[in-house]
N, C-alpha and C. Protein backbone atom coordinates (compact mmCIF):
# COMPACT_ATOMS: atom_id res chain seq x y z
N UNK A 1 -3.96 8.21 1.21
CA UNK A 1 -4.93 7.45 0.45
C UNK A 1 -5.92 6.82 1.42
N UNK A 2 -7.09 7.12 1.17
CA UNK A 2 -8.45 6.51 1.85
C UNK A 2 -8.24 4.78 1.11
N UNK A 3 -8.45 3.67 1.66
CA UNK A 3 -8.86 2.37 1.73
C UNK A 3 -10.26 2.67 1.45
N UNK A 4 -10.95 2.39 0.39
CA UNK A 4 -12.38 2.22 -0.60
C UNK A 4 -13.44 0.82 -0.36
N UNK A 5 -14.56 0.75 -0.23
CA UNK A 5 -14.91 -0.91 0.20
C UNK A 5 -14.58 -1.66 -0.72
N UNK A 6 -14.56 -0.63 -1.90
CA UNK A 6 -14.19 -1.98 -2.90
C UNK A 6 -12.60 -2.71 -3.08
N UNK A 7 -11.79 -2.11 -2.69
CA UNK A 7 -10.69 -2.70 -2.14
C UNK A 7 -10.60 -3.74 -0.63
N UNK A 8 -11.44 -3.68 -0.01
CA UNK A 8 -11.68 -4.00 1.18
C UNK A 8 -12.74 -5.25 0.87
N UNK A 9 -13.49 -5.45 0.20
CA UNK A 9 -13.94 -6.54 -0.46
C UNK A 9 -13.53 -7.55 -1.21
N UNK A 10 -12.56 -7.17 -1.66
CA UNK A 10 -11.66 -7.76 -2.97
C UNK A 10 -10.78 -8.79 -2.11
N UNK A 11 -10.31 -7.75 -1.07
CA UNK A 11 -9.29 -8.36 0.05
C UNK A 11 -9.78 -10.03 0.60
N UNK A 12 -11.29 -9.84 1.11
CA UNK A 12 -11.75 -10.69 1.72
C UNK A 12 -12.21 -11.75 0.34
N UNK A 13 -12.80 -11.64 -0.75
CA UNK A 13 -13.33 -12.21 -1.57
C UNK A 13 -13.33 -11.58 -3.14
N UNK A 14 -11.75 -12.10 -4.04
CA UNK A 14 -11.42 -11.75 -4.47
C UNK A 14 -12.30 -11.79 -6.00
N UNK A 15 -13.56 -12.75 -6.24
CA UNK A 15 -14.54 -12.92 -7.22
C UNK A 15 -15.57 -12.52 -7.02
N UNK A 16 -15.71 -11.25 -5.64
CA UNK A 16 -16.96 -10.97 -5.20
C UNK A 16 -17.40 -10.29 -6.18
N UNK A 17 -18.40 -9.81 -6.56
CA UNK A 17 -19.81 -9.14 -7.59
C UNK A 17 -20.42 -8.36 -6.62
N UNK A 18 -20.63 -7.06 -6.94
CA UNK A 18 -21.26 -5.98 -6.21
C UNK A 18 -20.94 -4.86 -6.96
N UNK A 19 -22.16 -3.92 -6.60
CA UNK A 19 -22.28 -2.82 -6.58
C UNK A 19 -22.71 -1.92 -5.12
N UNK A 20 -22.30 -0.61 -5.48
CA UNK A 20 -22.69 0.27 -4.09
C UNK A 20 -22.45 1.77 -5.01
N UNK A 21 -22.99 2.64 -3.74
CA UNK A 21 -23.09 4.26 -4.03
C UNK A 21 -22.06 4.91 -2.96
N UNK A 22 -21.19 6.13 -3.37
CA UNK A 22 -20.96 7.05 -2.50
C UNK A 22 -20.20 6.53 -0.99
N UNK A 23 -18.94 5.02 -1.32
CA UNK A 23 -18.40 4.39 -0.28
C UNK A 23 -19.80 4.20 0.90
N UNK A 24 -20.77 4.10 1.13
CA UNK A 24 -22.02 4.03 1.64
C UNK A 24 -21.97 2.33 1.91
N UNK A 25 -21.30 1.76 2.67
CA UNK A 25 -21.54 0.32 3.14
C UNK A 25 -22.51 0.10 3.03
N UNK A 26 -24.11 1.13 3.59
CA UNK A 26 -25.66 0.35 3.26
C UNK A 26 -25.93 0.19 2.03
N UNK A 27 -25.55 0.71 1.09
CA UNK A 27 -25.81 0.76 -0.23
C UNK A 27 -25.19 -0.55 -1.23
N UNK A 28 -24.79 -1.33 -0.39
CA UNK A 28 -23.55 -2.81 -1.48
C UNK A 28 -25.07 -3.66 -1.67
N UNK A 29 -24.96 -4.03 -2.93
CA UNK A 29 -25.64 -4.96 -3.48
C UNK A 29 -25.08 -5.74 -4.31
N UNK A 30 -25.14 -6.71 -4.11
CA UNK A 30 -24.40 -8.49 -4.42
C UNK A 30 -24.81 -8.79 -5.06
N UNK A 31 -24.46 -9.51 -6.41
CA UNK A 31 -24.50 -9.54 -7.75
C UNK A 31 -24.08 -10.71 -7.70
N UNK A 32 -24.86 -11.40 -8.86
CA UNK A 32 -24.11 -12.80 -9.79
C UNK A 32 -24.22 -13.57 -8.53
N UNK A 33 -25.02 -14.03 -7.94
CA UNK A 33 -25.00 -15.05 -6.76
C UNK A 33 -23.93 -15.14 -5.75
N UNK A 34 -22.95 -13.55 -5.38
CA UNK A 34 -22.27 -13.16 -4.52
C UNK A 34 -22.69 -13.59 -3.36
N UNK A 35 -21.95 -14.13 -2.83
CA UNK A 35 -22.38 -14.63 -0.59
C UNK A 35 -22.46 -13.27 0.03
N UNK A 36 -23.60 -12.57 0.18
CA UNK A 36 -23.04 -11.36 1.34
C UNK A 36 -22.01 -11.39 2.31
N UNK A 37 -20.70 -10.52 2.21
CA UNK A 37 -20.14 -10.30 3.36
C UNK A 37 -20.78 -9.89 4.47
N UNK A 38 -20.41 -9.89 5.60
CA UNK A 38 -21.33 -9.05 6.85
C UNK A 38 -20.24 -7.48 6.67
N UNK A 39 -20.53 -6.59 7.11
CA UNK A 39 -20.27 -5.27 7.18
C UNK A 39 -19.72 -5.09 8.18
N UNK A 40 -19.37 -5.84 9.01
CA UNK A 40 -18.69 -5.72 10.23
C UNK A 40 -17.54 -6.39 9.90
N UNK A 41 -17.38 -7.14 8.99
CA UNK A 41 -15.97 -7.68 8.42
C UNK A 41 -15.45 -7.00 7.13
N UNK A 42 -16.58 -6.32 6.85
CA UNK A 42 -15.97 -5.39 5.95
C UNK A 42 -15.28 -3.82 6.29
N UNK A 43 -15.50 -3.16 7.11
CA UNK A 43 -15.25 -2.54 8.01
C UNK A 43 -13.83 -2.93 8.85
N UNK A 44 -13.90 -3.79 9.57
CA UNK A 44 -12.32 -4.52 10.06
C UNK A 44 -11.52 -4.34 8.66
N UNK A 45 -12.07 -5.10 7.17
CA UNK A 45 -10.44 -5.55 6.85
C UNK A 45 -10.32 -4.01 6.41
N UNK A 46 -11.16 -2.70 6.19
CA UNK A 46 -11.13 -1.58 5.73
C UNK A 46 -10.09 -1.07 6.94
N UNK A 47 -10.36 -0.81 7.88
CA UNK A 47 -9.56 -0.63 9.02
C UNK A 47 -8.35 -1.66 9.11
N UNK A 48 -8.34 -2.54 8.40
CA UNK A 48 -6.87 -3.34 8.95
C UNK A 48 -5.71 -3.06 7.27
N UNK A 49 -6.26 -2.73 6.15
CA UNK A 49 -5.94 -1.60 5.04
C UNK A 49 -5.32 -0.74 4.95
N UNK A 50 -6.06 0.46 6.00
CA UNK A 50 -5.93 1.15 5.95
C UNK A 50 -4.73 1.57 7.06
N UNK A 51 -4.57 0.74 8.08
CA UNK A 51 -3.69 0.83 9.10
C UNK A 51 -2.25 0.11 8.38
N UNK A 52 -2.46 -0.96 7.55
CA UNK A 52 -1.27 -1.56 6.78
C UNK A 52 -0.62 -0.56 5.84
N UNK A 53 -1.90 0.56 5.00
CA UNK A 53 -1.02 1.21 4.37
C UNK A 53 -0.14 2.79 4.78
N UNK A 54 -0.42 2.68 5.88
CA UNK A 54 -0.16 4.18 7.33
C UNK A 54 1.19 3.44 7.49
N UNK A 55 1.22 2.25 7.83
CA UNK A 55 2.61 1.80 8.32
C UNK A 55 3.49 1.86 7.67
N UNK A 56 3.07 1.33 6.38
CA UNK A 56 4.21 1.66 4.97
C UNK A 56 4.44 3.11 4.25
N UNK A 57 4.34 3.58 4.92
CA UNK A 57 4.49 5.02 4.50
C UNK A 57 5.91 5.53 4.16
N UNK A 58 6.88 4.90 4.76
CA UNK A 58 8.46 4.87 4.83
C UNK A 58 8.80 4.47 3.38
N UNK A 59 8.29 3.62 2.75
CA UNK A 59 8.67 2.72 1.72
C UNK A 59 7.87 4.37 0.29
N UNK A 60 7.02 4.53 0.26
CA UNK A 60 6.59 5.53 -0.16
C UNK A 60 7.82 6.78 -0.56
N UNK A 61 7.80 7.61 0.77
CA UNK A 61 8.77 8.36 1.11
C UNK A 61 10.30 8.09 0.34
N UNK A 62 10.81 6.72 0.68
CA UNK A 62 11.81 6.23 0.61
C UNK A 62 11.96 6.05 -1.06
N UNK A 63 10.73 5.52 -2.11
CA UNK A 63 10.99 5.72 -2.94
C UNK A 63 10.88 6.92 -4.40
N UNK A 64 10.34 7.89 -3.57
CA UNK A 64 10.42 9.21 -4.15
C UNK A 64 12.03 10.03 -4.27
N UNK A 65 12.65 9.32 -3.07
CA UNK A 65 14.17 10.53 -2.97
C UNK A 65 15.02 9.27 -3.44
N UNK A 66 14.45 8.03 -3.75
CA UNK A 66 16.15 7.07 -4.53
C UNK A 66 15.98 7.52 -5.95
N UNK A 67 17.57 7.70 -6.15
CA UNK A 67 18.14 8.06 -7.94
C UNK A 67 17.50 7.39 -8.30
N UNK A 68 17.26 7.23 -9.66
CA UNK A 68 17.17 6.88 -10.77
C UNK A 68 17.84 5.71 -10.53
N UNK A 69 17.26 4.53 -11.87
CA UNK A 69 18.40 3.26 -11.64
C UNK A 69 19.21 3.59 -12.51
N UNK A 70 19.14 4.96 -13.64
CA UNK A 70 20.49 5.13 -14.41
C UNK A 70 21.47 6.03 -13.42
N UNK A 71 20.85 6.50 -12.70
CA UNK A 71 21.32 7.47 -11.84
C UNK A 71 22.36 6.62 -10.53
N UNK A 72 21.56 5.65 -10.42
CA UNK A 72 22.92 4.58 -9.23
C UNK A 72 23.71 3.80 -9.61
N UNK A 73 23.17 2.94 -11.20
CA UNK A 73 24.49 2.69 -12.16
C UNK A 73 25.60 3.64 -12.11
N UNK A 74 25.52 5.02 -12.35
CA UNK A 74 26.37 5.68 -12.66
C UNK A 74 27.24 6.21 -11.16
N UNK A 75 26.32 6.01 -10.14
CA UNK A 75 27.52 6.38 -8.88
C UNK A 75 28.11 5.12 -8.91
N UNK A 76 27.22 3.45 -8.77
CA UNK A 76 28.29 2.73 -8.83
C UNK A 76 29.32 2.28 -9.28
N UNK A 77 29.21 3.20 -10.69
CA UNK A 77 30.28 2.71 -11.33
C UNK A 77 31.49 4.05 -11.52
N UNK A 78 31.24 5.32 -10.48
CA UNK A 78 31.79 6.07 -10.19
C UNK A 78 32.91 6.12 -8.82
N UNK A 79 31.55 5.50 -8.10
CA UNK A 79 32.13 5.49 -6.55
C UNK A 79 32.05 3.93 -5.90
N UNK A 80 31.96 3.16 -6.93
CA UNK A 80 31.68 1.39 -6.23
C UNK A 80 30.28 1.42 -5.76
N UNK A 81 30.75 0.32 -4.73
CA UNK A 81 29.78 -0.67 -3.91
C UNK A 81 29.33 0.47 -2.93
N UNK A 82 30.40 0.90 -2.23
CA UNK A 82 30.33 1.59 -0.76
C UNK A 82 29.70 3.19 -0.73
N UNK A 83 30.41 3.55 -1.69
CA UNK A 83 29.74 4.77 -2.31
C UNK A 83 28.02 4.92 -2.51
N UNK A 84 27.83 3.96 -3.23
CA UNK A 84 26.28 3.86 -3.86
C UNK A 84 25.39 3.65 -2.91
N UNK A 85 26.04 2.44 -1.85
CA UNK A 85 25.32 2.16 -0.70
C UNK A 85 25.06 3.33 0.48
N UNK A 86 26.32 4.31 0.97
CA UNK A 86 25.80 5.24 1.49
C UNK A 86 24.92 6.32 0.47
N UNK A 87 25.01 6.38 -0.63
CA UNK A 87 23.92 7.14 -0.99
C UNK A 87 22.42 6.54 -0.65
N UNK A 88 22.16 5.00 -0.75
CA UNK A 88 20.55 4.31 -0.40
C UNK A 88 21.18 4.70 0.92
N UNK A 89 21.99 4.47 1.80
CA UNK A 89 21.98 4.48 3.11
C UNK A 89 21.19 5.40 3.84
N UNK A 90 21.42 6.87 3.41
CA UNK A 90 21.06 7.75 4.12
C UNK A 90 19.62 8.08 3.59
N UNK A 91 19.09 7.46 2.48
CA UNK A 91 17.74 8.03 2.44
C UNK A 91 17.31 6.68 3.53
N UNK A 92 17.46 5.62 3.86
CA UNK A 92 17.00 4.83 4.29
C UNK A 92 16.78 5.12 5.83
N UNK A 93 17.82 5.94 6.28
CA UNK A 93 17.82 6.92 7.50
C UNK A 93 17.08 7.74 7.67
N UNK A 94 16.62 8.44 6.88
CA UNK A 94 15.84 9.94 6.71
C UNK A 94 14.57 9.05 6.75
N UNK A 95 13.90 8.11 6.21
CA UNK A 95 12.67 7.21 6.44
C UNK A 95 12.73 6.27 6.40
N UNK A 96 13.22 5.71 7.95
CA UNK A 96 13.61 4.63 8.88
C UNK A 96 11.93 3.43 8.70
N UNK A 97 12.28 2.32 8.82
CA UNK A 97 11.30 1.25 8.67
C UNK A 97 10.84 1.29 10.37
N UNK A 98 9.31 1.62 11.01
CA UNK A 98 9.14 1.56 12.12
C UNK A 98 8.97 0.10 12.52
N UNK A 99 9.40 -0.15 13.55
CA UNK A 99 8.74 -0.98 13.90
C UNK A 99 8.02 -1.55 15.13
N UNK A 100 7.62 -2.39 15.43
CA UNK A 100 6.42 -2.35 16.68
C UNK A 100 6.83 -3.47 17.43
């Protein structure tokens, strides 16, 4: 997923008013007595977005391959506590939380 300015605006100024064309930063026009952001801070938090949502990518991953919640009711109440847990265990292995 591309980070959009208009997510990247929202971030910094969550009542901002604007319009723009074609993700085109020259193109934002501020509406309803909006404060212009500068574009150089819009740009950073786009880049600091977009790097936050690269990192979480694990959590993504991680929740595509967990059962079902009828699906882990039913191991836990097949195989317990320990059971159910190595089943989250090993997807949690397969897409490990990085860290820095």
């Amino acid at each position: 997923m591309k980070i959009i300015l208009a997510t990247a605006i929202k971030a910094i100024n969550n009542s901002a008013e604007f319009t723009y064309n074609d993700e085109d930063i020259n193109t934002i026009n501020w509406i309803n007595g909006t404060q212009p952001i500068a574009k150089e801070l819009i740009l950073a938090k786009v880049a600091e977005l977009q790097a936050e949502y690269e990192a979480n990518q694990y959590q993504r991953d991680r929740a595509n391959e967990y059962p079902s919640i009828v699906d882990q009711l039913d191991d836990l109440y097949h195989n317990g506590y320990d059971g159910w847990k190595a089943t989250i265990q090993a997807i949690k292995n397969k897409y490990p939380k990085e860290t820095n």
